[in-house]
C-alpha atoms as a PDB file:
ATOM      1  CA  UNK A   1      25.441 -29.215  17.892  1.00  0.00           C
ATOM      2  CA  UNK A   2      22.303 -31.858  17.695  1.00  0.00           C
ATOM      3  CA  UNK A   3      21.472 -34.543  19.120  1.00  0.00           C
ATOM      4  CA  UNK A   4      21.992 -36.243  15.892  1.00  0.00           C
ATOM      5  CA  UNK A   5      25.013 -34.872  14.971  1.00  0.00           C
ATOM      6  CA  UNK A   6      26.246 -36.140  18.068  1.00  0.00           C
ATOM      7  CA  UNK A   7      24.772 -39.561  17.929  1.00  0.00           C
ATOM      8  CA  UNK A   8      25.068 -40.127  14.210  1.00  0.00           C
ATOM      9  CA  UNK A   9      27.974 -37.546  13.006  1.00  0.00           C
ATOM     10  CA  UNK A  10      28.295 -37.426   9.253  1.00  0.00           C
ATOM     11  CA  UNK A  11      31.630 -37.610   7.539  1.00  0.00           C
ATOM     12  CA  UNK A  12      31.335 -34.312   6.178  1.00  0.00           C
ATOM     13  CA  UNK A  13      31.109 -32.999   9.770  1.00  0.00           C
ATOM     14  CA  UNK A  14      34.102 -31.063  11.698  1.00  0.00           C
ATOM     15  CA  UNK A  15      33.703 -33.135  14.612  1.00  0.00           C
ATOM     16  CA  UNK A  16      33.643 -36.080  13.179  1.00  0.00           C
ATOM     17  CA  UNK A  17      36.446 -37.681  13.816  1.00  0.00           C
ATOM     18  CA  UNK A  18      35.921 -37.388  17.812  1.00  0.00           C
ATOM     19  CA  UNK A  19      32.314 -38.280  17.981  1.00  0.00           C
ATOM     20  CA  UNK A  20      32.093 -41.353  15.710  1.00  0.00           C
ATOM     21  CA  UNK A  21      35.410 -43.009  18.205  1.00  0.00           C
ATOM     22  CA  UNK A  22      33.587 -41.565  21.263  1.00  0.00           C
ATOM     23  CA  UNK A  23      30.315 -43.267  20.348  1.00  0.00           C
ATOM     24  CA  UNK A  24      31.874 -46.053  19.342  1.00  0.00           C
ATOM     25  CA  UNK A  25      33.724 -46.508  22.940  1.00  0.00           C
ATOM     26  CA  UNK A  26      30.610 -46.133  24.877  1.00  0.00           C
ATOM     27  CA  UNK A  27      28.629 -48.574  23.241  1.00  0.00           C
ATOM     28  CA  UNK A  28      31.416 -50.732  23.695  1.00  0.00           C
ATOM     29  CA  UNK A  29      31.406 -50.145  27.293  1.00  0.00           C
ATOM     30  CA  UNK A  30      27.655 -50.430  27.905  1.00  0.00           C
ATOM     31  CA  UNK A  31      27.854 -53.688  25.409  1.00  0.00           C
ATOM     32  CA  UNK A  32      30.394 -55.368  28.001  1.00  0.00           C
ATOM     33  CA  UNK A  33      29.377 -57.982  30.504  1.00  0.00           C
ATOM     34  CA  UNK A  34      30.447 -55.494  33.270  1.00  0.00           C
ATOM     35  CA  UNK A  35      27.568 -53.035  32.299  1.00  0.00           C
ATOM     36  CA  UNK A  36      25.386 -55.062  29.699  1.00  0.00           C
ATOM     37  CA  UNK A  37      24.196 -57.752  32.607  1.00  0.00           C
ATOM     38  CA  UNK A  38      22.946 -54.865  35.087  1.00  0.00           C
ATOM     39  CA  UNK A  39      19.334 -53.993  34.873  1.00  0.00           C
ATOM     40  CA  UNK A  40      17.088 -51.305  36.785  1.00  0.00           C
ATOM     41  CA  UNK A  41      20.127 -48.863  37.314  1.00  0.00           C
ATOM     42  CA  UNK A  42      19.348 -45.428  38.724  1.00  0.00           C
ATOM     43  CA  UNK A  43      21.395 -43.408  36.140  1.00  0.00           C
ATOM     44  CA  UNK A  44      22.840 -39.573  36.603  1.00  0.00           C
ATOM     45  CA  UNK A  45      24.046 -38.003  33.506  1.00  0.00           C
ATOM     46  CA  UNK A  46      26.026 -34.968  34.160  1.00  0.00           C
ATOM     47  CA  UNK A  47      25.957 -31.908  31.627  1.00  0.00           C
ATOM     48  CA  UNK A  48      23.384 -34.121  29.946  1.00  0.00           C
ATOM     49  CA  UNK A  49      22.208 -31.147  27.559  1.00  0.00           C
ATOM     50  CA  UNK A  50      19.719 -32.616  25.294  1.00  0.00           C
ATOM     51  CA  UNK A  51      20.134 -36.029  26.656  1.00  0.00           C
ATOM     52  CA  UNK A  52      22.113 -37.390  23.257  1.00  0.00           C
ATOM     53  CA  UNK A  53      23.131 -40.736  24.841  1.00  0.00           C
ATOM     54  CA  UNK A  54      19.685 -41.637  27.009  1.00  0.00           C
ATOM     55  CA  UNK A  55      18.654 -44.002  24.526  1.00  0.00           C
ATOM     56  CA  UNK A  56      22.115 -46.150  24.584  1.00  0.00           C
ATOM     57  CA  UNK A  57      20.986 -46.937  28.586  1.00  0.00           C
ATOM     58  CA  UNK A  58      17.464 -47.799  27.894  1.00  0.00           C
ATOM     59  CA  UNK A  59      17.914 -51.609  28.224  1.00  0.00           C
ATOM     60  CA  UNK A  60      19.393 -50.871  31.482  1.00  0.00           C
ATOM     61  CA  UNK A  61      17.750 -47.866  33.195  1.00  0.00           C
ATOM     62  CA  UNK A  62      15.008 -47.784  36.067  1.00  0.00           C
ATOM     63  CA  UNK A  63      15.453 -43.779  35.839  1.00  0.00           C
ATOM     64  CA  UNK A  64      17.741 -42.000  34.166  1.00  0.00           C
ATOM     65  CA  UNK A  65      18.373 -38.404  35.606  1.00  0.00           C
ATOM     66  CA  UNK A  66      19.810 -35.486  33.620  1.00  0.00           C
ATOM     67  CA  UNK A  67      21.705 -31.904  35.238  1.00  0.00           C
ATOM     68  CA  UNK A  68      22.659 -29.105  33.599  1.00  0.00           C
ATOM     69  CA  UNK A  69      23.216 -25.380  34.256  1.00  0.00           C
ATOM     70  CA  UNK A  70      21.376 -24.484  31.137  1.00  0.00           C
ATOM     71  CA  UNK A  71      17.471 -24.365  31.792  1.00  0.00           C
ATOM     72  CA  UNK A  72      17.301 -24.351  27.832  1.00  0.00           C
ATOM     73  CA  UNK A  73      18.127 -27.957  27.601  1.00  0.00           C
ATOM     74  CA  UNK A  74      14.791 -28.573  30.218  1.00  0.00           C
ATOM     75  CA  UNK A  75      17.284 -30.611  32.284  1.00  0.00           C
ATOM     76  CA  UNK A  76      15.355 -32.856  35.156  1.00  0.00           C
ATOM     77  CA  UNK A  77      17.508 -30.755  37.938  1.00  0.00           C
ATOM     78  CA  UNK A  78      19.259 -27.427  37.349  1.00  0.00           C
ATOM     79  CA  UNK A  79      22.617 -27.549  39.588  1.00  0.00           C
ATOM     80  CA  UNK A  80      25.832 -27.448  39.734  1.00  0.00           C
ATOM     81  CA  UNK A  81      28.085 -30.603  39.601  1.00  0.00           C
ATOM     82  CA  UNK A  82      30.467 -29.765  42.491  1.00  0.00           C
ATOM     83  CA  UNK A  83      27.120 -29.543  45.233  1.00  0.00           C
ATOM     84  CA  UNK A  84      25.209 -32.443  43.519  1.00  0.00           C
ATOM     85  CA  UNK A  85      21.791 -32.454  45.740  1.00  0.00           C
ATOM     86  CA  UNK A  86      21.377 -36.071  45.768  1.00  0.00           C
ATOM     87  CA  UNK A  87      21.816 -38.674  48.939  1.00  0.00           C
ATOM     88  CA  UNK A  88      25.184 -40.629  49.371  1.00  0.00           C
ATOM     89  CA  UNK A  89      24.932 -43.616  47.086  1.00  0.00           C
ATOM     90  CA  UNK A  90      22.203 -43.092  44.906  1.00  0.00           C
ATOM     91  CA  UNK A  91      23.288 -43.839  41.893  1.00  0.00           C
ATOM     92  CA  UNK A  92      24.282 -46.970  40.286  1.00  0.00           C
ATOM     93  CA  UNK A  93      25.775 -45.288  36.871  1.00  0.00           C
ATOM     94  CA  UNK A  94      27.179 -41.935  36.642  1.00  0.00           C
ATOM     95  CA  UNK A  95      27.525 -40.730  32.717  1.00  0.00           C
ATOM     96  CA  UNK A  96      29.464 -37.251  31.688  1.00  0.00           C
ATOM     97  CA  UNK A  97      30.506 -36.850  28.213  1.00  0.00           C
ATOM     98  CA  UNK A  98      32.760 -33.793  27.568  1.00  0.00           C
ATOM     99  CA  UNK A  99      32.098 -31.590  30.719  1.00  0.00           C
ATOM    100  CA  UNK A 100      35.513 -32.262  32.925  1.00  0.00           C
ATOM    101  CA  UNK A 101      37.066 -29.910  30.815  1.00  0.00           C
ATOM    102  CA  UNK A 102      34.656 -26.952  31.539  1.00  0.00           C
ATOM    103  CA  UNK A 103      33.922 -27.349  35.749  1.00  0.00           C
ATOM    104  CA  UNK A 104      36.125 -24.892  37.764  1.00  0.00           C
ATOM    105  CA  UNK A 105      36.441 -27.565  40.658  1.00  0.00           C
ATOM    106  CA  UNK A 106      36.848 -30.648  38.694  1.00  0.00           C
ATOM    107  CA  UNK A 107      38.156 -32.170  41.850  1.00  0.00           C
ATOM    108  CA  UNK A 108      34.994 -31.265  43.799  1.00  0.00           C
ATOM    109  CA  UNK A 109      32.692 -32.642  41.050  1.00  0.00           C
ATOM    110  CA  UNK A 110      34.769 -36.197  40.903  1.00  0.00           C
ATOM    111  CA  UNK A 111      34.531 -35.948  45.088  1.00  0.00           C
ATOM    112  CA  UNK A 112      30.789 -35.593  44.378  1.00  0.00           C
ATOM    113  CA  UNK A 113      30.411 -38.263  42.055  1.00  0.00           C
ATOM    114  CA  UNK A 114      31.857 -40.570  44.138  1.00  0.00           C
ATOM    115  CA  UNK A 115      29.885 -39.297  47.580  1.00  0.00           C
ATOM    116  CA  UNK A 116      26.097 -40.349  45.294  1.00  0.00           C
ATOM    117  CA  UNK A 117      27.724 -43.276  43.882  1.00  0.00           C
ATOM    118  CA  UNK A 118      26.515 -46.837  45.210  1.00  0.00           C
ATOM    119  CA  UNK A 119      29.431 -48.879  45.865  1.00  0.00           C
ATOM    120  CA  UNK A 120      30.419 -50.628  42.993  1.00  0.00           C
ATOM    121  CA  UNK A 121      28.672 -48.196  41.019  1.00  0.00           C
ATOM    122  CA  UNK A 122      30.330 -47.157  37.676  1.00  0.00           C
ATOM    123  CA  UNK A 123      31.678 -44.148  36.156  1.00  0.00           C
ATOM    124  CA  UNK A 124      31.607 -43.413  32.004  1.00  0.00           C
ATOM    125  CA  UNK A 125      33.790 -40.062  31.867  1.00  0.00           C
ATOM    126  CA  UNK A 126      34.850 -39.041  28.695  1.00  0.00           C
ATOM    127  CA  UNK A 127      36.711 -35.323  28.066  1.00  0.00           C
ATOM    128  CA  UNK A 128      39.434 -33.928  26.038  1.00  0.00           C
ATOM    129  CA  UNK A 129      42.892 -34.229  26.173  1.00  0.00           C
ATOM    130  CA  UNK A 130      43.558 -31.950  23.134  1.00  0.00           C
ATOM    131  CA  UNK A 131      41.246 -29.561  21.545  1.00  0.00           C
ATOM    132  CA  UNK A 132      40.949 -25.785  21.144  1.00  0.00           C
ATOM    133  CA  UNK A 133      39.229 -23.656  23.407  1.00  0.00           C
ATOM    134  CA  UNK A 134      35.520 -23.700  23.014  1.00  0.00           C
ATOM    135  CA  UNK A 135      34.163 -21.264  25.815  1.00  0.00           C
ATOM    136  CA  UNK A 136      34.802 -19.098  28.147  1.00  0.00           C
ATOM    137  CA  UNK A 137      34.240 -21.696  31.031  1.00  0.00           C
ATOM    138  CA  UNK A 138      36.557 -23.991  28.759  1.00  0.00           C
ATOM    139  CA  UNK A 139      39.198 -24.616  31.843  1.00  0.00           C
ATOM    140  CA  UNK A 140      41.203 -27.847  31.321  1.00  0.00           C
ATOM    141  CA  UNK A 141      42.575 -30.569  29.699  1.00  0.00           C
ATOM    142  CA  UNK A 142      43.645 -34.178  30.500  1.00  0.00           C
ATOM    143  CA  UNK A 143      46.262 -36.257  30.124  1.00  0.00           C
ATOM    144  CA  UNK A 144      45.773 -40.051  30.997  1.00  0.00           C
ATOM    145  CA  UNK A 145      48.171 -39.932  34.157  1.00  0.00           C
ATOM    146  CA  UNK A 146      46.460 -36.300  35.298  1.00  0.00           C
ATOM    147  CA  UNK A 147      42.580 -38.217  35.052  1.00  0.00           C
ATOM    148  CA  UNK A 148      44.093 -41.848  37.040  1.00  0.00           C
ATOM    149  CA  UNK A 149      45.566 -39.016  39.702  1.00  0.00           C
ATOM    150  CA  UNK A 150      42.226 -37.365  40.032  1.00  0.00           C
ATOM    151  CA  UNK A 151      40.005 -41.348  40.350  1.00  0.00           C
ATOM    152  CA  UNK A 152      42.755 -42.371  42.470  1.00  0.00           C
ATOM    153  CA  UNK A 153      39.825 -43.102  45.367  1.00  0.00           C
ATOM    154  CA  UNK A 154      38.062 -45.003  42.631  1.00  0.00           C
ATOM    155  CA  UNK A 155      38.755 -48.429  42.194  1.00  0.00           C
ATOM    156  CA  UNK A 156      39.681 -50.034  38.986  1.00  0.00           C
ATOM    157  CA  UNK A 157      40.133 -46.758  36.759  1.00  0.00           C
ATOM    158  CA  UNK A 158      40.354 -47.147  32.870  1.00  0.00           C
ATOM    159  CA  UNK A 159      41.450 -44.648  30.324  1.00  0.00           C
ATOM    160  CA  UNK A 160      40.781 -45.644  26.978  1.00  0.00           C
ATOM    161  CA  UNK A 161      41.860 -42.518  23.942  1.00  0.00           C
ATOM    162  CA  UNK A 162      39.237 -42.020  21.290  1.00  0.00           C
ATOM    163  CA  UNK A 163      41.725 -42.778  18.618  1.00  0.00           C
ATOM    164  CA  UNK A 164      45.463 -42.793  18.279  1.00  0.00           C
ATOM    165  CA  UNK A 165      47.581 -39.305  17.314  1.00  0.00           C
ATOM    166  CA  UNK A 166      47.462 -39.268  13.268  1.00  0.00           C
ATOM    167  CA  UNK A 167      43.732 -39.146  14.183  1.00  0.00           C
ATOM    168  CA  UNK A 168      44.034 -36.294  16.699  1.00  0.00           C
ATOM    169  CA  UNK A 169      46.101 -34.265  14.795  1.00  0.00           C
ATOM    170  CA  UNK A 170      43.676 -34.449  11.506  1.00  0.00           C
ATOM    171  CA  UNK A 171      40.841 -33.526  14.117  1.00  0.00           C
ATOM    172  CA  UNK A 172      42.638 -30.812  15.320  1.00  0.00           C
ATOM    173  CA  UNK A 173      43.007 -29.657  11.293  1.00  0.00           C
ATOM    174  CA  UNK A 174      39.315 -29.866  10.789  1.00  0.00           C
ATOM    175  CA  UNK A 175      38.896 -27.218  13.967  1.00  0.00           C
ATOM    176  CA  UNK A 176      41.047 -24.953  12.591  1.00  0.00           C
ATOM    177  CA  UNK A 177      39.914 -25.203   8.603  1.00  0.00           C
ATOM    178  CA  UNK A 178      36.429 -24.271  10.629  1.00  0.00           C
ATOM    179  CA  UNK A 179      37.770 -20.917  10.412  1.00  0.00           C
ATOM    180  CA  UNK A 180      37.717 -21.034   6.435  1.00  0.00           C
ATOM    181  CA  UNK A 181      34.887 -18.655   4.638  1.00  0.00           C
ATOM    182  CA  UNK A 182      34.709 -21.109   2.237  1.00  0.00           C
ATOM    183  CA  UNK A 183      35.238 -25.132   1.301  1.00  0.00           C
ATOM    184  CA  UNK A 184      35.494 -26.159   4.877  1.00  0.00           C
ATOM    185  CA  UNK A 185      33.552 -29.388   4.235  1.00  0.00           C
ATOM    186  CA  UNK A 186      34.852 -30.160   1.360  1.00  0.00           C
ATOM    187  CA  UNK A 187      38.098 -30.340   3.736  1.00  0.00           C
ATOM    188  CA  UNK A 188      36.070 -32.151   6.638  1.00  0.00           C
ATOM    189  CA  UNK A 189      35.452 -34.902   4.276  1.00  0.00           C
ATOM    190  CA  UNK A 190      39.269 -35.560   2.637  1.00  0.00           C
ATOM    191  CA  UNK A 191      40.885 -34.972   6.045  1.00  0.00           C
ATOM    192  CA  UNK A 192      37.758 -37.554   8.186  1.00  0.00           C
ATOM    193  CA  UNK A 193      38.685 -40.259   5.570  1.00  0.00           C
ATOM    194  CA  UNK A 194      42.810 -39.598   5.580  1.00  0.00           C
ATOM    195  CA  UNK A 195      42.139 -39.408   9.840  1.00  0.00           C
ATOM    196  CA  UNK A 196      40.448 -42.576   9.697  1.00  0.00           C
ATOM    197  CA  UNK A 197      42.026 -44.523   7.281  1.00  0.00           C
ATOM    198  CA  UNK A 198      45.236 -43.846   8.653  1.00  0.00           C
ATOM    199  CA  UNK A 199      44.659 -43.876  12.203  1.00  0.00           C
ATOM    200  CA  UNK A 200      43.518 -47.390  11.639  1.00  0.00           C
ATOM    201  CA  UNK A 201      46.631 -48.057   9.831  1.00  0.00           C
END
């Protein structure tokens, strides 16, 4: 997937219905006075791949430091979230978008995040609670009750869905059309508007 797919998906797109709520939640949360206000923030994006979302903290980042496992991404650091090989409370935002679901010691990684974050530091998590297996380090999924248990030593922990369930379950159509020789988009398309307009509904 691209960076622009991800940043900008198009309605014709199989993901689209995910991404364009994701996206939309983020720059909500970076747009509200608890994030918008703080300048000069050290910044750790986790999985960052290609870096999709670095230009959403740019009014608000002194660095901004990307890890990944894959060296093809040219990642600042190449680690592994659960031994993170940064100080106690270095950072000031930790960002993750869709990696929860494929770390073997999810509990180790959320234990590491909060060792390197400053206090009152913040966390933007996001990760699925229903989709079909991707890869073969695809390991979990989250409810909202499962992700408060595992920030309980957080303080004020948030779970916000990317969409209600008439939008999940068209999503979860548009995976599965995927496997279609033929017409997918034109399947994409009818089922992202019906998703949308109804989930709104």
């Amino acid at each position: 997937m691209t960076m622009n797919s991800i940043n900008h998906p198009k309605i014709v797109d199989r993901s689209f219905l995910v991404l364009y709520e994701l996206n939309k939640e983020i720059k909500k949360t970076l747009n509200s006075d608890i994030i918008f206000h703080k300048k000069g923030n050290i910044i750790l994006d986790i999985g960052c791949g290609t870096k999709p979302y670095l230009y959403l903290f740019s009014e608000i980042k002194k660095e901004y430091i990307g890890i990944d496992l894959n060296n093809q991404y040219n990642p600042d650091i190449v680690c592994n979230a659960d031994k993170l090989p940064f100080k106690n409370e270095t950072f000031d935002i930790v960002f993750s978008s869709q990696v929860l679901e494929h770390v073997e010691k999810p509990e180790q990684v959320i234990n590491e995040i909060y060792r390197t974050l400053k206090y009152q530091g913040i966390v933007l998590l996001s990760t699925h609670g229903v989709w079909n297996k991707h890869a073969n380090n695809d390991f979990w999924r989250w409810t909202d009750v499962g992700l408060k248990y595992m920030f309980s030593s957080f303080i004020d922990v948030e779970i916000k869905c990317n969409g209600g369930t008439i939008l999940c379950f068209f999503q979860i159509l548009n995976l599965y059309i995927g496997l279609l020789p033929l017409g997918k988009r034109m399947f994409w398309l009818l089922f992202n508007i019906l998703g949308k307009m109804l989930d709104n509904i």
